[in-house]
N, C-alpha and C. Protein backbone atom coordinates (compact mmCIF):
# COMPACT_ATOMS: atom_id res chain seq x y z
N UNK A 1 -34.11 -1.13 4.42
CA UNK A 1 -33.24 -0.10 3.88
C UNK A 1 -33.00 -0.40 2.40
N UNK A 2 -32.78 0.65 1.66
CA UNK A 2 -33.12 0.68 0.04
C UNK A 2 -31.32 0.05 -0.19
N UNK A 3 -30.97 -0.48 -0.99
CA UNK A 3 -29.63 -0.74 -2.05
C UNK A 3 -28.89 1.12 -1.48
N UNK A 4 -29.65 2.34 -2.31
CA UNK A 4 -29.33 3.22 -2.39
C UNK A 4 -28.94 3.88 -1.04
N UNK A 5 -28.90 3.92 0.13
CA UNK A 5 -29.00 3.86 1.62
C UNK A 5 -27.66 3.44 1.70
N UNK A 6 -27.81 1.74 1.74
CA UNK A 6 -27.12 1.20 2.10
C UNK A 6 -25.25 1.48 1.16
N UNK A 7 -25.62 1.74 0.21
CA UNK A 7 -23.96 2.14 -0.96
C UNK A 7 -24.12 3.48 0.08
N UNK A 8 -24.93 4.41 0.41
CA UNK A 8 -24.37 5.56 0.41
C UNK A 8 -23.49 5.18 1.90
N UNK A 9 -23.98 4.64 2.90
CA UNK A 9 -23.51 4.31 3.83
C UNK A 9 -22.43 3.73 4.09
N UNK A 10 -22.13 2.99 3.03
CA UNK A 10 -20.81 2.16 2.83
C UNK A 10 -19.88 2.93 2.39
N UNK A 11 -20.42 4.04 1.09
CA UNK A 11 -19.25 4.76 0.65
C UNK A 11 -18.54 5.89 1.39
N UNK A 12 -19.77 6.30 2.44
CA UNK A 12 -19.33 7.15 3.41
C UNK A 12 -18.23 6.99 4.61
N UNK A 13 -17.92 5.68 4.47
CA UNK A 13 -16.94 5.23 5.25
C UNK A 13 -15.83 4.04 4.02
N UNK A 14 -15.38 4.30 2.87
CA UNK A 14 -15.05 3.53 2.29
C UNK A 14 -13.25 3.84 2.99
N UNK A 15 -13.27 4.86 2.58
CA UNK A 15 -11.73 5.47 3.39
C UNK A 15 -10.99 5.84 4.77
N UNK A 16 -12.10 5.60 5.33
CA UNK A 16 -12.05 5.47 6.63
C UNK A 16 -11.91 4.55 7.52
N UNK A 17 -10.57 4.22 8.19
CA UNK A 17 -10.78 3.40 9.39
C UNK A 17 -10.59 3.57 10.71
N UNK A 18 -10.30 3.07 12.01
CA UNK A 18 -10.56 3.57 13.31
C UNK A 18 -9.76 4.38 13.51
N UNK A 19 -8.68 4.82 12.74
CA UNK A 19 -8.16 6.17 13.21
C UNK A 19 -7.62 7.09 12.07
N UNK A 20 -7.02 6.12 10.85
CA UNK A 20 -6.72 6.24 9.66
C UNK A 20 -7.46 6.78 8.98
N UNK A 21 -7.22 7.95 7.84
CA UNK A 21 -8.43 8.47 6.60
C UNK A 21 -7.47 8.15 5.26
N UNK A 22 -8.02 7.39 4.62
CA UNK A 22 -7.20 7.50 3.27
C UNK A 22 -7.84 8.72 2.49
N UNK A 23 -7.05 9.42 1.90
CA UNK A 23 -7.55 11.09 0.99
C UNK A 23 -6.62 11.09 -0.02
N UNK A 24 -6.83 11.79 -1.30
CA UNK A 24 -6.02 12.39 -2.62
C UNK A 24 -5.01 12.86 -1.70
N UNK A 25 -3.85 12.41 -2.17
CA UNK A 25 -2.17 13.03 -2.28
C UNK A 25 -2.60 14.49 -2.79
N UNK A 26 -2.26 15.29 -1.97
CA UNK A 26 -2.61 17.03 -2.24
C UNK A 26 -0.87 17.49 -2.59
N UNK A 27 -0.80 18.84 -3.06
CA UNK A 27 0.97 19.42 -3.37
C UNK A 27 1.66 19.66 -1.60
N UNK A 28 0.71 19.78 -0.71
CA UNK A 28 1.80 19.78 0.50
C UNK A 28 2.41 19.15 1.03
N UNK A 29 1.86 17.59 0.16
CA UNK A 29 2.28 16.46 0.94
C UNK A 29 3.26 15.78 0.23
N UNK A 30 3.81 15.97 -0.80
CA UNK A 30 5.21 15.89 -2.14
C UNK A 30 6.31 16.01 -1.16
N UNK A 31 6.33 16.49 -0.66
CA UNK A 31 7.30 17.45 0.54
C UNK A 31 7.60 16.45 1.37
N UNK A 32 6.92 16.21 2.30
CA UNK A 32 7.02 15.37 3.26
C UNK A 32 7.05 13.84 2.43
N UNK A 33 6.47 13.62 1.83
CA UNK A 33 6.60 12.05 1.23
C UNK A 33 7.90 11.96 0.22
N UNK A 34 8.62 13.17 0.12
CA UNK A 34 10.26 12.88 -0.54
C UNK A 34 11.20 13.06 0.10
N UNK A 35 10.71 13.48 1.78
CA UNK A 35 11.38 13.14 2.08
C UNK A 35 11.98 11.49 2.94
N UNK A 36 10.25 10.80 3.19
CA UNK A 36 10.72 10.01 3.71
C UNK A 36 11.10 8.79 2.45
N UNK A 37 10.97 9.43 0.94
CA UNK A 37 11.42 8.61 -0.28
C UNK A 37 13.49 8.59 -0.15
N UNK A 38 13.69 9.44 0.32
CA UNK A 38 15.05 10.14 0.47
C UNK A 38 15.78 9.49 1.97
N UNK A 39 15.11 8.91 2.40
CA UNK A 39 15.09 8.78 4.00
C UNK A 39 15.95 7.13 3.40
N UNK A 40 17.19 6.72 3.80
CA UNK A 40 17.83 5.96 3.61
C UNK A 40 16.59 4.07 4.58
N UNK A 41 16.26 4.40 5.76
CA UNK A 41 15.65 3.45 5.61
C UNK A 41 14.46 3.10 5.39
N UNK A 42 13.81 4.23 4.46
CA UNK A 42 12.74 3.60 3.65
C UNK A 42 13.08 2.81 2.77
N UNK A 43 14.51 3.76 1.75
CA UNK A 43 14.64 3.15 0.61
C UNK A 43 15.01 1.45 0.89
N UNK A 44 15.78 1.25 2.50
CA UNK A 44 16.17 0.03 2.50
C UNK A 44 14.93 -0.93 2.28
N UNK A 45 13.98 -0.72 2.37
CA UNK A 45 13.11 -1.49 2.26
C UNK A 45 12.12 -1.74 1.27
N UNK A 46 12.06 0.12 0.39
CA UNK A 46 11.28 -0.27 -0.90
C UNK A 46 12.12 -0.60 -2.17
N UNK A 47 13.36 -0.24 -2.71
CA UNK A 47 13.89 -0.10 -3.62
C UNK A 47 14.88 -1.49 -3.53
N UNK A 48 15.06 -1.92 -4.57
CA UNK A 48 16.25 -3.26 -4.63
C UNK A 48 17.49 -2.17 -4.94
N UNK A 49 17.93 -1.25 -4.57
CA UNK A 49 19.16 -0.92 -4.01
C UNK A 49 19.00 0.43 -3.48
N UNK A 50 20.09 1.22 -2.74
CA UNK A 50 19.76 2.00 -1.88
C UNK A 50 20.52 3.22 -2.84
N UNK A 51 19.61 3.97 -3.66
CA UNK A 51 19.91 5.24 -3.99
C UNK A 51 19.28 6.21 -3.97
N UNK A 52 19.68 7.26 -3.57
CA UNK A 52 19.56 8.80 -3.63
C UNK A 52 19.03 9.39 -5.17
N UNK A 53 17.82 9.81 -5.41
CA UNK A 53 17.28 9.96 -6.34
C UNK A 53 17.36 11.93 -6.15
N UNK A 54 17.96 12.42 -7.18
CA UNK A 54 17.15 13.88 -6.65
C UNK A 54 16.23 14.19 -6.55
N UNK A 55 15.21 15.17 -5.55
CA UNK A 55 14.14 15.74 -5.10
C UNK A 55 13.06 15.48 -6.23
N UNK A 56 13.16 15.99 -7.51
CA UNK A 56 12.69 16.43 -8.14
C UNK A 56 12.17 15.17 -9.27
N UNK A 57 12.82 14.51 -9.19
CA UNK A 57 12.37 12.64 -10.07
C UNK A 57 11.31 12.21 -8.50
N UNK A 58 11.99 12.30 -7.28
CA UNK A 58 11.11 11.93 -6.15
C UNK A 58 9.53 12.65 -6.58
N UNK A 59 9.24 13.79 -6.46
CA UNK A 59 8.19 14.39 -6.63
C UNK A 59 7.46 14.12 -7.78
N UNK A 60 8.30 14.16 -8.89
CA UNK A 60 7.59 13.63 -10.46
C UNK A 60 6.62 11.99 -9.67
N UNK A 61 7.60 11.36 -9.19
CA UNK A 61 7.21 10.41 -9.51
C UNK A 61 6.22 10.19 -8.43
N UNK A 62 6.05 10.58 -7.01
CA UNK A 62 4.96 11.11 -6.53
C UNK A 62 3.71 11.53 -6.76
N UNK A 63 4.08 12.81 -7.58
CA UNK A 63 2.78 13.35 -8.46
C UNK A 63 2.54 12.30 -9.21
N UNK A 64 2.88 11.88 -10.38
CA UNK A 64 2.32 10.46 -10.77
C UNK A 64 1.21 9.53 -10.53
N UNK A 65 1.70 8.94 -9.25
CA UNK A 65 0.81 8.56 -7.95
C UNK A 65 -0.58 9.10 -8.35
N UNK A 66 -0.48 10.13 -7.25
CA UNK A 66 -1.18 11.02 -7.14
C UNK A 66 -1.97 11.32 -8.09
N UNK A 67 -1.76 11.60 -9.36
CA UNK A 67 -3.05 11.99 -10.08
C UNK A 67 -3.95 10.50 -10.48
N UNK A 68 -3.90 9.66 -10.04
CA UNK A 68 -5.17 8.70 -10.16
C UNK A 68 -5.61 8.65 -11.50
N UNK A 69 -5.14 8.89 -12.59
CA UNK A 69 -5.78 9.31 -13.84
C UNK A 69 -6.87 7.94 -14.39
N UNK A 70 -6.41 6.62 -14.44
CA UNK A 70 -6.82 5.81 -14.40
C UNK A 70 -7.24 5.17 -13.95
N UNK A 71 -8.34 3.73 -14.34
CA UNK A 71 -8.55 3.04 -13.54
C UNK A 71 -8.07 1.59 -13.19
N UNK A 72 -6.43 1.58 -13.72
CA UNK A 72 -5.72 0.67 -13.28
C UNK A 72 -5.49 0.38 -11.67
N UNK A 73 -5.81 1.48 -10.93
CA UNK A 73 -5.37 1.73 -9.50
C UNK A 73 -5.69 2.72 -9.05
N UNK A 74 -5.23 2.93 -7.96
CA UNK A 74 -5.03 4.05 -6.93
C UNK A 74 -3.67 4.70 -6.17
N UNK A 75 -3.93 5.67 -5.84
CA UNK A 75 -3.09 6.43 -4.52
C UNK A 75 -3.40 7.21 -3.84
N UNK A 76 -3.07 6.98 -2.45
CA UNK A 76 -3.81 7.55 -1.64
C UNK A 76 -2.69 8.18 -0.51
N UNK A 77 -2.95 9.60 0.36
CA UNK A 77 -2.09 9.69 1.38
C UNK A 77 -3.19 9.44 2.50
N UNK A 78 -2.54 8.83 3.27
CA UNK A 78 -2.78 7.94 4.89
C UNK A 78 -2.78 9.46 5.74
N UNK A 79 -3.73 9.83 6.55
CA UNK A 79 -3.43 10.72 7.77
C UNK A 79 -4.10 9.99 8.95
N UNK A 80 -3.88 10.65 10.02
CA UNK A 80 -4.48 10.30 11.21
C UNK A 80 -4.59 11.79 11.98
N UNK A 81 -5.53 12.38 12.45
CA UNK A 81 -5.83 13.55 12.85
C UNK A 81 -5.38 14.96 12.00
N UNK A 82 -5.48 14.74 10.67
CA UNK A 82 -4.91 15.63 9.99
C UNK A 82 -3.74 16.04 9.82
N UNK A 83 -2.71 14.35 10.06
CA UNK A 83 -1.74 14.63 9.68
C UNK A 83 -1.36 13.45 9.05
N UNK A 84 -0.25 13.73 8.12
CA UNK A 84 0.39 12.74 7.08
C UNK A 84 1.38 11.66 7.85
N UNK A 85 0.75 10.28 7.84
CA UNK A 85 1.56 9.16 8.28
C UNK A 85 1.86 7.94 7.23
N UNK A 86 1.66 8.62 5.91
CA UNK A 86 2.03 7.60 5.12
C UNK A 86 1.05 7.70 3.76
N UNK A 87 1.59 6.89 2.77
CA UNK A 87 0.98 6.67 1.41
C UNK A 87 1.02 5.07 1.03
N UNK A 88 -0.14 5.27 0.27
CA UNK A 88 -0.48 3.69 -0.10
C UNK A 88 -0.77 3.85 -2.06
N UNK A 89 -0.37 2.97 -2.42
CA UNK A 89 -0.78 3.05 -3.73
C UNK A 89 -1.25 0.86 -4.34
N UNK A 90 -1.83 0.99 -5.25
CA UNK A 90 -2.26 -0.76 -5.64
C UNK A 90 -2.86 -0.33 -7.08
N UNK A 91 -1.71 -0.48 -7.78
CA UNK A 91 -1.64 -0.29 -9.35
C UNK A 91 -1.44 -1.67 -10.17
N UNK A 92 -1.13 -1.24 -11.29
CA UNK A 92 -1.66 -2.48 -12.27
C UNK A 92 -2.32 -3.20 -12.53
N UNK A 93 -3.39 -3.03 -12.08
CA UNK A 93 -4.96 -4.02 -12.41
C UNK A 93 -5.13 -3.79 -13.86
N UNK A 94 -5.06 -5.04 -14.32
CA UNK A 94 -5.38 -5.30 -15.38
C UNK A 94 -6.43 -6.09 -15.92
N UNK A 95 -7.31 -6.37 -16.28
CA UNK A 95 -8.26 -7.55 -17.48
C UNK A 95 -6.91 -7.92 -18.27
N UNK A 96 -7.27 -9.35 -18.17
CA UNK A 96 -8.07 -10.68 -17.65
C UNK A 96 -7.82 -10.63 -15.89
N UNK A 97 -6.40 -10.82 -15.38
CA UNK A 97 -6.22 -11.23 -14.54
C UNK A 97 -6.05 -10.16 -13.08
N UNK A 98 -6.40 -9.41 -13.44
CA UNK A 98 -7.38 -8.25 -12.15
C UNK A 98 -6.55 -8.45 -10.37
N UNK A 99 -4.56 -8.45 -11.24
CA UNK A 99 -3.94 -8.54 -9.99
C UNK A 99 -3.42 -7.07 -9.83
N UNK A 100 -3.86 -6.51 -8.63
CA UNK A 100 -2.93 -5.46 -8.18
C UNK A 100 -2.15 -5.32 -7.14
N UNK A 101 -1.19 -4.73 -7.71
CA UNK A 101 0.40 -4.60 -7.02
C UNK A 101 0.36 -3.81 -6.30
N UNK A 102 0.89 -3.98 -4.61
CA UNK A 102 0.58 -2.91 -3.56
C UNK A 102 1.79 -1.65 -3.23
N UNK A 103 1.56 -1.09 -2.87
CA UNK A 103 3.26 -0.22 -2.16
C UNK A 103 2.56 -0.01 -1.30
N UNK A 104 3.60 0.35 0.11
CA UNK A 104 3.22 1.30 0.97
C UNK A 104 4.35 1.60 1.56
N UNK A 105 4.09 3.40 2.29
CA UNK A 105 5.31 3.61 2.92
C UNK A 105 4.52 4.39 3.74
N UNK A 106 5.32 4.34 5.36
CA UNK A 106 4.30 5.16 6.69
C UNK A 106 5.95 5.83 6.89
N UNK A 107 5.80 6.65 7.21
CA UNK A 107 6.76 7.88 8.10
C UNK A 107 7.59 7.00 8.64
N UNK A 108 8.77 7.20 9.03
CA UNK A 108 9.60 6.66 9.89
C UNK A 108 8.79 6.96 11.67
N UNK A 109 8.59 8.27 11.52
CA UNK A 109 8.20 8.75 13.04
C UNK A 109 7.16 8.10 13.32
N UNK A 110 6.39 7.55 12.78
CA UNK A 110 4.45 6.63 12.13
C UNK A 110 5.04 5.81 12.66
N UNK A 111 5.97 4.67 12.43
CA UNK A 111 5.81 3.01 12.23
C UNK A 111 5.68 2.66 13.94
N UNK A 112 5.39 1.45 13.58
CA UNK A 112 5.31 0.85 14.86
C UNK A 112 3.78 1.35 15.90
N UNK A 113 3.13 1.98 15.33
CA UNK A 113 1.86 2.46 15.60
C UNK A 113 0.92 1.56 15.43
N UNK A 114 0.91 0.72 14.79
CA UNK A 114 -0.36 -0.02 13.87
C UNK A 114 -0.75 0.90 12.76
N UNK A 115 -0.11 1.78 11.98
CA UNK A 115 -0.83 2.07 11.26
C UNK A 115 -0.45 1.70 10.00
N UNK A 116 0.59 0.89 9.53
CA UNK A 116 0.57 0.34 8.83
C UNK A 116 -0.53 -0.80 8.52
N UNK A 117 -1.04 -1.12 9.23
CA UNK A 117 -2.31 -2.39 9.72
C UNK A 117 -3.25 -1.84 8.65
N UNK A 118 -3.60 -0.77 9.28
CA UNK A 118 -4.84 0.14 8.90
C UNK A 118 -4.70 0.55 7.63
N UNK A 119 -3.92 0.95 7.21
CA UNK A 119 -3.48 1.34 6.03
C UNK A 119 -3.36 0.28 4.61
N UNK A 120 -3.10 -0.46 5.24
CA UNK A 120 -3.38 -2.00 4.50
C UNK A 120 -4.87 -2.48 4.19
N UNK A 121 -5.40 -2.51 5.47
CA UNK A 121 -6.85 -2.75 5.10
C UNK A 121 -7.54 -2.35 4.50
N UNK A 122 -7.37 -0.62 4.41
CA UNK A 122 -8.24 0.32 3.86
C UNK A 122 -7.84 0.02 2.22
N UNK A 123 -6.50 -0.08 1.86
CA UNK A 123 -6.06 -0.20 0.33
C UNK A 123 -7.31 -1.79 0.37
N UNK A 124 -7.17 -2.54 0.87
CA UNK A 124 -7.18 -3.97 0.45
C UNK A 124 -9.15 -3.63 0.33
N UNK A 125 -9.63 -3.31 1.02
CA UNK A 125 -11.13 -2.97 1.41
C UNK A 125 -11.62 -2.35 -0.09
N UNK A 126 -10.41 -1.25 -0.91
CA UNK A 126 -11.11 -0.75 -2.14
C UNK A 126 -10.66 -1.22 -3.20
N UNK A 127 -9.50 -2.48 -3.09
CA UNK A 127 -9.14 -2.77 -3.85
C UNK A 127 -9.92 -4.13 -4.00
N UNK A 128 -10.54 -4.68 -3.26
CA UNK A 128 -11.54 -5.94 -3.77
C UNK A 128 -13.18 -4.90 -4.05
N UNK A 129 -13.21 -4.13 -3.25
CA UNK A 129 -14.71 -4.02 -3.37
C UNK A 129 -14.72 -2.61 -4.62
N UNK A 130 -13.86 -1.62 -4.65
CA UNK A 130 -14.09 -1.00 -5.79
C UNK A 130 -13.64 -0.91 -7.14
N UNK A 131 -12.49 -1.63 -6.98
CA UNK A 131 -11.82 -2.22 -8.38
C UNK A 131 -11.82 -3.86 -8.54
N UNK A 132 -12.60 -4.33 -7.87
CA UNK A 132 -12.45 -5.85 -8.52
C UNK A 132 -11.08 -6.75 -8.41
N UNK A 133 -10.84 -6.79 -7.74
CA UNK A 133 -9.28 -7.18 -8.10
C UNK A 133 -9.66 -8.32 -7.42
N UNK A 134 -8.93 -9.67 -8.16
CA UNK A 134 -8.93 -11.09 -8.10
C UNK A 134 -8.21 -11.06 -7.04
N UNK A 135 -7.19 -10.53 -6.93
CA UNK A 135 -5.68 -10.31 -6.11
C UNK A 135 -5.17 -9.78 -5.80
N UNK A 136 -4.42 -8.99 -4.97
CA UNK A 136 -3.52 -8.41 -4.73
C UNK A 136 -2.43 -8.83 -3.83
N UNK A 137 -1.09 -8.40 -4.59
CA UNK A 137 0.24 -8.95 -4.84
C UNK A 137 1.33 -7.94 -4.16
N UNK A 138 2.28 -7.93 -3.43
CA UNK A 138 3.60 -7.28 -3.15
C UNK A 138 4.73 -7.86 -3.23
N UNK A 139 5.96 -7.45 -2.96
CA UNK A 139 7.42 -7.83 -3.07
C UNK A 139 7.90 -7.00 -2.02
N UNK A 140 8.66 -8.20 -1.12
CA UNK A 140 9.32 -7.69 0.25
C UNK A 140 10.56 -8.79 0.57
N UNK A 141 11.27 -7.68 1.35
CA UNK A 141 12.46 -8.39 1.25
C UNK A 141 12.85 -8.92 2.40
N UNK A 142 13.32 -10.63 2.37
CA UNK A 142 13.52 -11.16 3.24
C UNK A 142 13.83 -10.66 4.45
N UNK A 143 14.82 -9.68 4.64
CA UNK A 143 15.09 -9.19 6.20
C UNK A 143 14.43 -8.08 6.50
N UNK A 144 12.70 -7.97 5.54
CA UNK A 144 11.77 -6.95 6.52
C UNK A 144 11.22 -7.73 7.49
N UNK A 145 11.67 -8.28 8.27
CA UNK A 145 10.51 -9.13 9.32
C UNK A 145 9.31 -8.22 10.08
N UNK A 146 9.42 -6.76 10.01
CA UNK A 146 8.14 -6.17 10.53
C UNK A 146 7.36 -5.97 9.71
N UNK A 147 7.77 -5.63 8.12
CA UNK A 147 6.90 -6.17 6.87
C UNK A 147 6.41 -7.26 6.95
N UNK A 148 6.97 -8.39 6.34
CA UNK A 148 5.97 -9.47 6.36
C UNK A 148 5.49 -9.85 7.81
N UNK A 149 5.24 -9.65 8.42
CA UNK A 149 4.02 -9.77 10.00
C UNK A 149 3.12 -9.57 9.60
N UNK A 150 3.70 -7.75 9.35
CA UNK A 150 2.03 -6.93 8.79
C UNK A 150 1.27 -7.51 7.75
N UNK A 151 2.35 -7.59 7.07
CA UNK A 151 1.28 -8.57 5.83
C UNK A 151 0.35 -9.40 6.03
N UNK A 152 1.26 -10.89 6.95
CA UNK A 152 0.16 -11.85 7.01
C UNK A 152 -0.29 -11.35 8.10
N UNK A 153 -0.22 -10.71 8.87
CA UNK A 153 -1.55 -9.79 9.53
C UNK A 153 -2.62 -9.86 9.40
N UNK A 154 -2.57 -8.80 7.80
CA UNK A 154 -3.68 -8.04 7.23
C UNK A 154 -4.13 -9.56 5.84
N UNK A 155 -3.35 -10.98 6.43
CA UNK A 155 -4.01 -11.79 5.61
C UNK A 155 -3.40 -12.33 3.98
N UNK A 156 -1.82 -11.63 3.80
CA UNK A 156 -1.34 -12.11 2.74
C UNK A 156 -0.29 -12.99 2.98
N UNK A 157 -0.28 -13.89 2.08
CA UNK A 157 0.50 -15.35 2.27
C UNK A 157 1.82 -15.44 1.33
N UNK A 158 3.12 -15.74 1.89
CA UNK A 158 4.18 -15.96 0.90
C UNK A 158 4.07 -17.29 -0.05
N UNK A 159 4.31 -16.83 -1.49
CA UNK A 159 3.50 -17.27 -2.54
C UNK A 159 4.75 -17.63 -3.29
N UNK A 160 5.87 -16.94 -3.18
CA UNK A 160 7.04 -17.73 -3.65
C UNK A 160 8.17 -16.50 -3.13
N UNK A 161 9.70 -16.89 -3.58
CA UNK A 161 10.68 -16.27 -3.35
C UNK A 161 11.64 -16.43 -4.23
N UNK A 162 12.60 -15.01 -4.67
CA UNK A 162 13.52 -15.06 -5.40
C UNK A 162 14.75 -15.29 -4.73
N UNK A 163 15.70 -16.05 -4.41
CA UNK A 163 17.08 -16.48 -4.03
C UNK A 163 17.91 -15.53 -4.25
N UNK A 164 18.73 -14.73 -3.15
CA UNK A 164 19.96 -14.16 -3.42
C UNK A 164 19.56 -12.72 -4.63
N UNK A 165 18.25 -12.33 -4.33
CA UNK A 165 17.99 -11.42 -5.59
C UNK A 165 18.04 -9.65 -5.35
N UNK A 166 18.63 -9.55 -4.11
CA UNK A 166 18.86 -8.37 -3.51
C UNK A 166 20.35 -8.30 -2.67
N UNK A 167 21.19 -6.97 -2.54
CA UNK A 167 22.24 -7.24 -1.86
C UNK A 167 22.18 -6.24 -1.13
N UNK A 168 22.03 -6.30 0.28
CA UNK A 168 22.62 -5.27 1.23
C UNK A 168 23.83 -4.93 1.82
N UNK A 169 24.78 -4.22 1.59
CA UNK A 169 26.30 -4.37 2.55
C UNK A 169 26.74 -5.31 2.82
N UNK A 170 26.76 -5.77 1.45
CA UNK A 170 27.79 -6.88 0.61
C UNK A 170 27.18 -8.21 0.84
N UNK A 171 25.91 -8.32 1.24
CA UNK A 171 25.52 -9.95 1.67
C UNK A 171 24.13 -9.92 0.55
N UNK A 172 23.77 -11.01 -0.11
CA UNK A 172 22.52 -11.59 -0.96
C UNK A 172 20.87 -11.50 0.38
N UNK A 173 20.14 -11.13 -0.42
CA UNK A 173 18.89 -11.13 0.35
C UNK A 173 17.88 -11.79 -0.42
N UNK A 174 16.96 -12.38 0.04
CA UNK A 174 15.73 -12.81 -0.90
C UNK A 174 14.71 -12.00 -1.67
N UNK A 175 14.03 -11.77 -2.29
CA UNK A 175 12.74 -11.35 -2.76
C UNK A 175 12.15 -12.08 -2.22
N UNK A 176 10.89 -12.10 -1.69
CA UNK A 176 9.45 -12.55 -0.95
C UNK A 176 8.04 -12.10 -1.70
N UNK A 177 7.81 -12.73 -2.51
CA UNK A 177 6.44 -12.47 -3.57
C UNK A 177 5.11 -13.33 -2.33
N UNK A 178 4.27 -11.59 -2.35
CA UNK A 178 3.21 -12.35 -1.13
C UNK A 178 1.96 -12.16 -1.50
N UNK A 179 0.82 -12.43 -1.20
CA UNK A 179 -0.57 -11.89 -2.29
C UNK A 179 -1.69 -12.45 -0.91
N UNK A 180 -2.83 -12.07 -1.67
CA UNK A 180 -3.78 -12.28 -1.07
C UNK A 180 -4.88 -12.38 -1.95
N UNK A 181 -5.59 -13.32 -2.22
CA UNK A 181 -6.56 -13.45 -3.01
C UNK A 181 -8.06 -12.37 -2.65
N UNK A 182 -8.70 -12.40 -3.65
CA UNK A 182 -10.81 -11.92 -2.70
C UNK A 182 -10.74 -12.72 -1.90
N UNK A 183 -11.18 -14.22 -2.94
CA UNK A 183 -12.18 -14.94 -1.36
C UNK A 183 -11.32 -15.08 -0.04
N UNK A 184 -9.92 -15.30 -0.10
CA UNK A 184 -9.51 -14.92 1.08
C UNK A 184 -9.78 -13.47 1.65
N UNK A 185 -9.46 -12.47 1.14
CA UNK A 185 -10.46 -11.45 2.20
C UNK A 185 -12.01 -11.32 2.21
N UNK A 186 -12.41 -11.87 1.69
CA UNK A 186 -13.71 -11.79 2.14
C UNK A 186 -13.82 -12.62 3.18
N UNK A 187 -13.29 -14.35 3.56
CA UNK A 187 -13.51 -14.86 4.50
C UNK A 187 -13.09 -14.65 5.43
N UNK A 188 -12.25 -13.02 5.90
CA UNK A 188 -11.96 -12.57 7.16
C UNK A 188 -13.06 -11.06 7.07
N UNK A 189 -13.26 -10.39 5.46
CA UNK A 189 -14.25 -9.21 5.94
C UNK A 189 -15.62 -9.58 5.47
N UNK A 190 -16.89 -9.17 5.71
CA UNK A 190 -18.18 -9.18 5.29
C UNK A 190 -17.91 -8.43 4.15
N UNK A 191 -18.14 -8.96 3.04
CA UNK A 191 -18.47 -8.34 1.99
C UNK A 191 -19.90 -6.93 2.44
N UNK A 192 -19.54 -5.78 1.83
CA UNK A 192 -20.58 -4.77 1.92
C UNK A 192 -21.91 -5.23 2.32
N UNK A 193 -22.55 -5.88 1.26
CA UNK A 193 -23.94 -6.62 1.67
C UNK A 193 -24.51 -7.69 0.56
């Protein structure tokens, strides 16, 4: 089989996993992804404090995402049978040091599916093999314990922690800085070929 075969074959499934499709953030899906931005326990878990943003900074900053303009990163919305269970984005890749920073958020009604799993892999799958990235890096907060699972799950290791650097209803929480190198995913995926 030719080089040319074999990329097309690979790319034909680059976004794809066993149930998951990663696809472009389209305008119907602003909607549904502000609201689960708006959704008090997402924010508990992405934002270092819990505020109510209006609709309309939600969506800006969505669209954002979404237009991919560069090639610092990506964003992508997560479906599973043609429907929206989440968004993934892994921005800031930079030269020299080719670390990118992950987000993800799955539906409240989604979690607990595995598809956060999937959704991970697929970011992590284009983020070593189509952008190069030395690394990729997140920030999670000590009392996500179904976060970091998934993480070292999908193979990322806690790499350090910030003390007392978050407060929930009046108590200090940690920051959890977690990453995952290439050659560590490569020594759990086959590199393409």
């Amino acid at each position: 089989m030719s080089d040319y075969q074999r990329l097309r074959d690979w790319a034909a499934g680059l976004f794809q996993g066993e149930r998951v499709t990663l696809r472009p953030i389209e305008e119907h899906d602003i909607e549904i992804i502000c609201d689960w931005w708006d959704n008090p326990d997402i924010t508990l878990f992405n934002d270092s404090h819990i505020v109510r943003r209006p609709r309309v900074v939600n969506a800006e900053m969505v669209r954002s995402w979404a237009a991919n303009k560069d090639a610092g990163g990506f964003s992508y919305a997560a479906e599973v049978e043609g429907q929206l269970v989440g968004q993934v984005s892994v921005h800031s890749i930079k030269a020299p040091a080719l670390i990118g920073k992950l987000g993800i958020v799955v539906g409240p009604e989604f979690q607990d599916q595995g598809y956060g799993t999937e959704i991970l892999e697929l970011a992590l799958r284009i983020a070593f093999t189509e952008y190069a990235c030395r690394k990729v890096e997140l920030l999670v907060f000590s009392y996500s314990d179904r976060g970091i699972h998934t993480y070292e799950k999908v193979g990322f290791q806690v790499e350090g922690r910030r003390r007392g650097n978050v407060m929930r209803a009046g108590r200090w929480y940690d920051d959890v800085t977690m990453g995952i190198m290439a050659e560590e995913y490569f020594a759990r995926h086959r590199r393409p070929f």
